[in-house]
C-alpha atoms as a PDB file:
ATOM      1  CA  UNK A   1     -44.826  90.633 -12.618  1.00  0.00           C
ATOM      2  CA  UNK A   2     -44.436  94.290 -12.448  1.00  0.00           C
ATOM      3  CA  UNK A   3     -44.346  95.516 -16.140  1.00  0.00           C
ATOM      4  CA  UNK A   4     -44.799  99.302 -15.445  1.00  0.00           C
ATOM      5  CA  UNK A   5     -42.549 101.749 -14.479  1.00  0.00           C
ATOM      6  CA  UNK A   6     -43.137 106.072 -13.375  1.00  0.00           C
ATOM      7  CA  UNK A   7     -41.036 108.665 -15.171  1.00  0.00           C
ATOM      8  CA  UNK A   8     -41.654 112.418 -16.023  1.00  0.00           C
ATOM      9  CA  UNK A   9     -42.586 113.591 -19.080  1.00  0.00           C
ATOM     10  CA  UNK A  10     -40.896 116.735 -19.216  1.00  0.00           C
ATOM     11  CA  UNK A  11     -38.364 119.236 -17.345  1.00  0.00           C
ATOM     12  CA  UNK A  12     -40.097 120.771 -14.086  1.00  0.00           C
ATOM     13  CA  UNK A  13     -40.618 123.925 -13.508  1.00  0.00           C
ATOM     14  CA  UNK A  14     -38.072 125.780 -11.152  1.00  0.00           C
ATOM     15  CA  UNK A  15     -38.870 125.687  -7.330  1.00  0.00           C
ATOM     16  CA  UNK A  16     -36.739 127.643  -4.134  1.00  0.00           C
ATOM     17  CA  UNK A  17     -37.079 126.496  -0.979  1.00  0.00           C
ATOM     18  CA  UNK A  18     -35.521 129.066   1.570  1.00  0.00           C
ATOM     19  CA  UNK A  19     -33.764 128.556   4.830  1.00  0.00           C
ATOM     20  CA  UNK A  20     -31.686 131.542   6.765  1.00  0.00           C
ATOM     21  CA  UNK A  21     -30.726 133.127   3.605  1.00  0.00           C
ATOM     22  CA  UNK A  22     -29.808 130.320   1.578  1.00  0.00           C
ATOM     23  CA  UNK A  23     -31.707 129.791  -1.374  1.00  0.00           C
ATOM     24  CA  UNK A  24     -32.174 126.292  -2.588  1.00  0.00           C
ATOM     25  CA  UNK A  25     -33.509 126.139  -6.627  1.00  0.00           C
ATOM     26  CA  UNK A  26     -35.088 122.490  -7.555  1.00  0.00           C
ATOM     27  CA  UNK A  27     -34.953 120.879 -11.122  1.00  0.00           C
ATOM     28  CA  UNK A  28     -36.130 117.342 -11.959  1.00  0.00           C
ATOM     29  CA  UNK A  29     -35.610 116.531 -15.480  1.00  0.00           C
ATOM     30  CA  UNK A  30     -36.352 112.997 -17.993  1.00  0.00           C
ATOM     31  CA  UNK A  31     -33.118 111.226 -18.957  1.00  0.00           C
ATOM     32  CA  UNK A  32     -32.241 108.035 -20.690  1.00  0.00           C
ATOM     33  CA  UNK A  33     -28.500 107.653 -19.684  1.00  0.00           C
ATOM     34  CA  UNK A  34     -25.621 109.371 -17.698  1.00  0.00           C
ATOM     35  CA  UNK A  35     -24.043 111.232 -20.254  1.00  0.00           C
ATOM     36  CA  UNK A  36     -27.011 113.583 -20.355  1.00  0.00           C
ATOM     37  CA  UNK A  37     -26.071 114.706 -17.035  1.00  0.00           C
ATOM     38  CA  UNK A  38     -22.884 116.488 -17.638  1.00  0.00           C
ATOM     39  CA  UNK A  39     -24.745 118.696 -20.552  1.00  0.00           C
ATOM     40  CA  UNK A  40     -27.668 119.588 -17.803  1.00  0.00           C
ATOM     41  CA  UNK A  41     -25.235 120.509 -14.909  1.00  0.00           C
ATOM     42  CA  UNK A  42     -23.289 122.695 -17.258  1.00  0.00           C
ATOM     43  CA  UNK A  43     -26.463 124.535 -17.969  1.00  0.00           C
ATOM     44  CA  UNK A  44     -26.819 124.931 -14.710  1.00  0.00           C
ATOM     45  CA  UNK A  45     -23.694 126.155 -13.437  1.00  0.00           C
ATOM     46  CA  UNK A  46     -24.187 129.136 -16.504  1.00  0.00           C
ATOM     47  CA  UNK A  47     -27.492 130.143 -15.233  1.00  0.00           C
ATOM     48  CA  UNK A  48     -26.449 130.208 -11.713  1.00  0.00           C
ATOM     49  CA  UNK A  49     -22.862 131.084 -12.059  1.00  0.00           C
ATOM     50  CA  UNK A  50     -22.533 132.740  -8.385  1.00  0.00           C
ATOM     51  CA  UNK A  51     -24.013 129.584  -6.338  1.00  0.00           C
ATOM     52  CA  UNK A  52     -21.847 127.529  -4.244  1.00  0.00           C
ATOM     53  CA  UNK A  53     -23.096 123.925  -4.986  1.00  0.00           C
ATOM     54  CA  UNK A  54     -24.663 121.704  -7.485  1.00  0.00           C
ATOM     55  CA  UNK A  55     -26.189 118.996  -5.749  1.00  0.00           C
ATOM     56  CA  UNK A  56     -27.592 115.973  -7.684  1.00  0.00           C
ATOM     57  CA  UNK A  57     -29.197 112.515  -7.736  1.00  0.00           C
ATOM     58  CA  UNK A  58     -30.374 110.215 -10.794  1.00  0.00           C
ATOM     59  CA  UNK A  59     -31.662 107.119 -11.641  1.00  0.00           C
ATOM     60  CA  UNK A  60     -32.255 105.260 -15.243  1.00  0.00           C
ATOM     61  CA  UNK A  61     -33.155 101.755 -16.053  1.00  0.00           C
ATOM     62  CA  UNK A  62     -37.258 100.989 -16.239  1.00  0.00           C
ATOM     63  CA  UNK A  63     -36.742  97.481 -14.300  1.00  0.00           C
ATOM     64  CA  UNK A  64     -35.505  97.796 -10.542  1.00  0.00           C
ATOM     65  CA  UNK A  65     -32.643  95.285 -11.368  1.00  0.00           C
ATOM     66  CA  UNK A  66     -31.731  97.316 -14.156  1.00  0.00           C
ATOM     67  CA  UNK A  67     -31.486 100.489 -12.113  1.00  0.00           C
ATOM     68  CA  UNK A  68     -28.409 102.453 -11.982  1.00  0.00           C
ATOM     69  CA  UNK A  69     -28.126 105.692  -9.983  1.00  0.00           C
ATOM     70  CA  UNK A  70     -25.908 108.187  -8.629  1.00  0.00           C
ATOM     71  CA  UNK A  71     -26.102 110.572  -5.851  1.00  0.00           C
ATOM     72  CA  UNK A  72     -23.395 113.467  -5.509  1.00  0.00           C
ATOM     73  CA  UNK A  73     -23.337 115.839  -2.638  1.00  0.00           C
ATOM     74  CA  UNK A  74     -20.962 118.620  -4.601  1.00  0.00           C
ATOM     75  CA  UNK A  75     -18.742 120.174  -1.533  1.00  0.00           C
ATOM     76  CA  UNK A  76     -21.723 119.423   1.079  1.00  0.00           C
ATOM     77  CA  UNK A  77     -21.008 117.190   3.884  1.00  0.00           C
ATOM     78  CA  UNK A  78     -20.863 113.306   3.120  1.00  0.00           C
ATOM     79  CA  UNK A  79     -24.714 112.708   2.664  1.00  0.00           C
ATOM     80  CA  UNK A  80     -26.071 115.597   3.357  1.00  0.00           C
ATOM     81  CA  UNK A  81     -27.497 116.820  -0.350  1.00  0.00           C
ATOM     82  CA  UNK A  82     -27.200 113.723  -2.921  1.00  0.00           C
ATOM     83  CA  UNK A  83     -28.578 110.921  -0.762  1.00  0.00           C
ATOM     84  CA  UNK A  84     -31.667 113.286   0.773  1.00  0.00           C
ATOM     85  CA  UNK A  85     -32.423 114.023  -3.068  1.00  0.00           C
ATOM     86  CA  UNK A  86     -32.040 110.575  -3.927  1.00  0.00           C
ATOM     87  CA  UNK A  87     -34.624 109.428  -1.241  1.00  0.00           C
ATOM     88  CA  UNK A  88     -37.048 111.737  -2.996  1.00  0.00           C
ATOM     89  CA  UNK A  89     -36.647 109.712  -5.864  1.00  0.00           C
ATOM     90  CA  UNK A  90     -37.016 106.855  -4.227  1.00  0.00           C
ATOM     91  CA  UNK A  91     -40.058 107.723  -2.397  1.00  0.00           C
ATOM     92  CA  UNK A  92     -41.520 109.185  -5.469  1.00  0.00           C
ATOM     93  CA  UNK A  93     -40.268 105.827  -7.581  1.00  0.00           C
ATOM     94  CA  UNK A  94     -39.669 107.410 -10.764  1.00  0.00           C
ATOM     95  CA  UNK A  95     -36.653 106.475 -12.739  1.00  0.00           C
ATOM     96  CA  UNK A  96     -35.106 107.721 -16.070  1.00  0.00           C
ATOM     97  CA  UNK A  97     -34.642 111.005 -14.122  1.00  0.00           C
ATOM     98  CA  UNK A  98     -32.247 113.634 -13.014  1.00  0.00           C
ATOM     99  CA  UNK A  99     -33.006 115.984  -9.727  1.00  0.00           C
ATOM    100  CA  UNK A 100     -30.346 119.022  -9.305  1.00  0.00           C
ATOM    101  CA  UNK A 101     -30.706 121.548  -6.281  1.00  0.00           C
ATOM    102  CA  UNK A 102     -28.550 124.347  -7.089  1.00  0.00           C
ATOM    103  CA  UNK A 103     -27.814 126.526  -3.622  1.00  0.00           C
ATOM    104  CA  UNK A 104     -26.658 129.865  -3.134  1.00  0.00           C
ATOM    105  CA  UNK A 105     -25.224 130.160   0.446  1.00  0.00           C
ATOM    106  CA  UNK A 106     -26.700 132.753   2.626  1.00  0.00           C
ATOM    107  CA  UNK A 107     -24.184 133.457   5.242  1.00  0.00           C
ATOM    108  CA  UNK A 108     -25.165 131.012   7.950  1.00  0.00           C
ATOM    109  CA  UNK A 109     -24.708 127.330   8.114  1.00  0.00           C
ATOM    110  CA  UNK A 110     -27.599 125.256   8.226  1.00  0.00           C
ATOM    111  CA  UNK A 111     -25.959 122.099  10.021  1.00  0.00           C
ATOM    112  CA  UNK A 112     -25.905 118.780   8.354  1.00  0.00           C
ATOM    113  CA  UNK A 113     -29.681 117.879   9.748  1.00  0.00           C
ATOM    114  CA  UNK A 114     -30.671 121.630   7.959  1.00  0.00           C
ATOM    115  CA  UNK A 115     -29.092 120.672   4.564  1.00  0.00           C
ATOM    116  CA  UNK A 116     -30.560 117.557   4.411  1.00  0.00           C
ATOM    117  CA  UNK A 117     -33.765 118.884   4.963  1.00  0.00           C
ATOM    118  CA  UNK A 118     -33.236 121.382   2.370  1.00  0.00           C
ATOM    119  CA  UNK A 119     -31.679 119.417  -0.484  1.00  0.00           C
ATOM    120  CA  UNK A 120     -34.789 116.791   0.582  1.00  0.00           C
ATOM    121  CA  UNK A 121     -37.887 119.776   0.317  1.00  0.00           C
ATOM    122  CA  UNK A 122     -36.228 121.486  -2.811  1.00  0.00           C
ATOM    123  CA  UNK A 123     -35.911 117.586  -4.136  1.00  0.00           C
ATOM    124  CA  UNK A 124     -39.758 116.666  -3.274  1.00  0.00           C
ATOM    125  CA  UNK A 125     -40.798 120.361  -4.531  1.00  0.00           C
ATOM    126  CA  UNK A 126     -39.288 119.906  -7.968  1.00  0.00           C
ATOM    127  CA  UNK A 127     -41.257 116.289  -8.359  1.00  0.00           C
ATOM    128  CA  UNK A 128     -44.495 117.895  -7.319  1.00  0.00           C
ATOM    129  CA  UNK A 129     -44.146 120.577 -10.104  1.00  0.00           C
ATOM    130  CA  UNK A 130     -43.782 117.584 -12.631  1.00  0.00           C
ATOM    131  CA  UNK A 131     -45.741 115.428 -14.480  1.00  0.00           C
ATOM    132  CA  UNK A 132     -45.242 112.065 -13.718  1.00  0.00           C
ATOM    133  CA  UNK A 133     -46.634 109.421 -15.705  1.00  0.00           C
ATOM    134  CA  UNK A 134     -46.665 105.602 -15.370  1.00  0.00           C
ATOM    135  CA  UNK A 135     -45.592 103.384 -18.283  1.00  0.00           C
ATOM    136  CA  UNK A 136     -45.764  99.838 -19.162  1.00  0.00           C
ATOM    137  CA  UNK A 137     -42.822  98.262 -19.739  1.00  0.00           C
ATOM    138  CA  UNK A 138     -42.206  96.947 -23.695  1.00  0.00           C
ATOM    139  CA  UNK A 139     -40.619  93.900 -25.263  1.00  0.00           C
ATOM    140  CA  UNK A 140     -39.725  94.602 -28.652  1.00  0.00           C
ATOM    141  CA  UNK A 141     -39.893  92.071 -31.823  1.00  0.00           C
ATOM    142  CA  UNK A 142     -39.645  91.901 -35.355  1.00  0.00           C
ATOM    143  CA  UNK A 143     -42.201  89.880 -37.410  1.00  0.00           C
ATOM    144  CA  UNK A 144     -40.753  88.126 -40.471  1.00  0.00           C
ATOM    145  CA  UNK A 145     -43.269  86.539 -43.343  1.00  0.00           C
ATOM    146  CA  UNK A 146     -44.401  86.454 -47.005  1.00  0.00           C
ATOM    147  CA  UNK A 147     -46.983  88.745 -48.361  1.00  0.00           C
ATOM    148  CA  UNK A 148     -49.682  85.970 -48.539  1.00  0.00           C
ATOM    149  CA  UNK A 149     -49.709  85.880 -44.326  1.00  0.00           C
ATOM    150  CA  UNK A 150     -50.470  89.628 -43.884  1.00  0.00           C
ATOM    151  CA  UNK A 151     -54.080  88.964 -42.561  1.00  0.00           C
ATOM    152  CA  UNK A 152     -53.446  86.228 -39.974  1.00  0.00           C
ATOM    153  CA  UNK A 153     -50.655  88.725 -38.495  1.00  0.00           C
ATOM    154  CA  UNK A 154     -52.572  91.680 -38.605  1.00  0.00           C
ATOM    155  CA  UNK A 155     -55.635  89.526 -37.003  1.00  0.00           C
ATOM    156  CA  UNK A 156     -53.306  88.280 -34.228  1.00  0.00           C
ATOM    157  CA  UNK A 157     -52.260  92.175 -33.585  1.00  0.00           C
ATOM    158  CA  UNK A 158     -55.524  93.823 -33.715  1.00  0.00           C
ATOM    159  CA  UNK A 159     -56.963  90.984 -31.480  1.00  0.00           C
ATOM    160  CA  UNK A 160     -54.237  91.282 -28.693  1.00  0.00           C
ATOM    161  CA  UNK A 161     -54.135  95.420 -29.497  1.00  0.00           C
ATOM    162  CA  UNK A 162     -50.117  95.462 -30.117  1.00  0.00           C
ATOM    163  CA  UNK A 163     -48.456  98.263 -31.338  1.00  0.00           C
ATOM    164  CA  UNK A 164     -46.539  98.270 -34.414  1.00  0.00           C
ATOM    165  CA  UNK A 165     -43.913 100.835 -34.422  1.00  0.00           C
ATOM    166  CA  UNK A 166     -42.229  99.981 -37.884  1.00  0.00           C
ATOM    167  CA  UNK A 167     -42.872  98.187 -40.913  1.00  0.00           C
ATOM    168  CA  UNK A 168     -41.632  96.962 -44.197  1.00  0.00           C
ATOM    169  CA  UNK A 169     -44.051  95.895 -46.946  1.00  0.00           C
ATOM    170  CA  UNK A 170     -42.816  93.987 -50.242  1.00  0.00           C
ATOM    171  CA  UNK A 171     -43.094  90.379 -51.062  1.00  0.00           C
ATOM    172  CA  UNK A 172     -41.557  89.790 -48.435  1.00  0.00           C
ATOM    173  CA  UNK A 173     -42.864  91.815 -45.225  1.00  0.00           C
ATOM    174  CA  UNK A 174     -41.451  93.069 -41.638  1.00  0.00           C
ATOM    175  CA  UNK A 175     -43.079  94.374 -38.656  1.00  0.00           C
ATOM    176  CA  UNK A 176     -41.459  95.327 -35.523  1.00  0.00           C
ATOM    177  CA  UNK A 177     -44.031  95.380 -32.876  1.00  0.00           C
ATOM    178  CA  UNK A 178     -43.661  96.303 -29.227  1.00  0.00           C
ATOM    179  CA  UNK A 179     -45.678  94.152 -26.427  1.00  0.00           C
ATOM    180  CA  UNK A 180     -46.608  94.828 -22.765  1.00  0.00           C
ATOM    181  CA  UNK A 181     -43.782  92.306 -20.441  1.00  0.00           C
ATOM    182  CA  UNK A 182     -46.656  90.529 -18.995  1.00  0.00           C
ATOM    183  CA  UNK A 183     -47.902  89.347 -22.250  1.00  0.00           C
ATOM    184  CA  UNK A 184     -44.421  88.895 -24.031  1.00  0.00           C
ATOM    185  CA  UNK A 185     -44.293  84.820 -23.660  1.00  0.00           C
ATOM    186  CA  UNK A 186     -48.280  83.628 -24.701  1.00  0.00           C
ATOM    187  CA  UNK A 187     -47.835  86.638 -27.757  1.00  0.00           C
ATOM    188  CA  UNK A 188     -44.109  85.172 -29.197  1.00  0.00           C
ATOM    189  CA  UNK A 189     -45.582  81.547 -28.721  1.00  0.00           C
ATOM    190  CA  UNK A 190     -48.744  82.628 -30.729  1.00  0.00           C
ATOM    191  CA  UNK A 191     -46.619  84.363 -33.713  1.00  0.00           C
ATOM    192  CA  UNK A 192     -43.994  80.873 -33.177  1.00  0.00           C
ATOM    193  CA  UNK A 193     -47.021  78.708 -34.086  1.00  0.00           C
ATOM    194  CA  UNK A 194     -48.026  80.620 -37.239  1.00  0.00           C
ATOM    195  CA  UNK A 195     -46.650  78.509 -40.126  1.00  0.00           C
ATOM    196  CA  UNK A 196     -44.321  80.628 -42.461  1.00  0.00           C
ATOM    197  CA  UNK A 197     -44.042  83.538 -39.520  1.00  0.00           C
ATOM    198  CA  UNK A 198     -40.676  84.152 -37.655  1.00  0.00           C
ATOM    199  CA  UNK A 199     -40.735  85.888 -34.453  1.00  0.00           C
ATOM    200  CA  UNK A 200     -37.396  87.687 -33.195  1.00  0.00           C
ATOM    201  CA  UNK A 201     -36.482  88.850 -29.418  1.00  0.00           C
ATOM    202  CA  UNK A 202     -34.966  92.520 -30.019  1.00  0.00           C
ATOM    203  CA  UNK A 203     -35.113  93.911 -26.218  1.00  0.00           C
ATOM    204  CA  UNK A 204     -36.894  96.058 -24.494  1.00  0.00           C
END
């Protein structure tokens, strides 16, 4: 079971890739969802008010039948900017991102096989300026007990190294703990067979 997934952990740096006068700029940035994209485009189209197109592919979801994605090609010809960024992505497969090549036409039209070589170099520029970083992919759950069962949780946790990412103390105590996919099942059938412990599915 694959339980990891690549993303970046920042914005890239800008790149240009050049081609008869037209200037291609590259950005890859981290996203969680589409409605970031709108904000980052409109950045965009402020700091590069005179270019012609905004070309752009994403992709979220850490699970590939989770993944959603779009590819738009801005004014370019049918597939010709989106899709080549896109297959960038793809070949790079890192998701929760966003990948914009902003292009400033130079007088001279590249033909369709010329833009889709540009939109794919600017595309694979931008992920090589970026730090990409695999993650595993988390199952989140909330421990419910009484004080008096503190220390056989906490044993279970430090022995299979799970993170807790929230707790409650009192009398009575909640933990919400995050585990690796792979090890989701044996670890909520351990914490099921703990007398006086309830184990609760969030997500991931």
């Amino acid at each position: 079971m694959k339980d990891t997934y690549k993303s970046i952990t920042k914005a890239s740096d800008e790149v240009i890739f050049k081609d008869r006068n037209s200037k291609f700029f590259g950005y890859a940035f981290p996203i969680t969802s589409e409605e970031e994209v709108k904000g980052i485009i409109e950045d965009l189209k402020k700091k590069h008010h005179q270019a012609r197109h905004w070309c752009y592919a994403w992709q979220i979801g850490k699970e590939e039948q989770e993944h959603q994605f779009r590819a738009n090609d801005d004014g370019e010809p049918s597939n010709s900017a989106g899709t080549p960024i896109y297959g960038q992505i793809q070949s790079f497969d890192v998701t929760n991102i966003l990948i914009v090549v902003v292009r400033y036409f130079g007088g001279i039209k590249l033909g369709v096989g010329g833009l889709i070589n540009a939109y794919r170099t600017a595309a694979q520029m931008a992920l090589q300026e970026s730090n990409i970083l695999k993650r595993t992919i988390d199952d989140s759950y909330l421990l419910q007990f009484d004080y008096p069962e503190m220390n056989v949780v906490m044993r279970i946790i430090k022995e299979h190294n799970l993170n807790v990412i929230d707790q409650q103390l009192a009398l009575d105590c909640k933990l919400f703990i995050l585990v690796r996919k792979k090890e989701s099942e044996a670890i909520f059938e351990k914490f099921s067979n703990v007398y006086k412990v309830e184990i609760k599915k969030l997500g991931h």
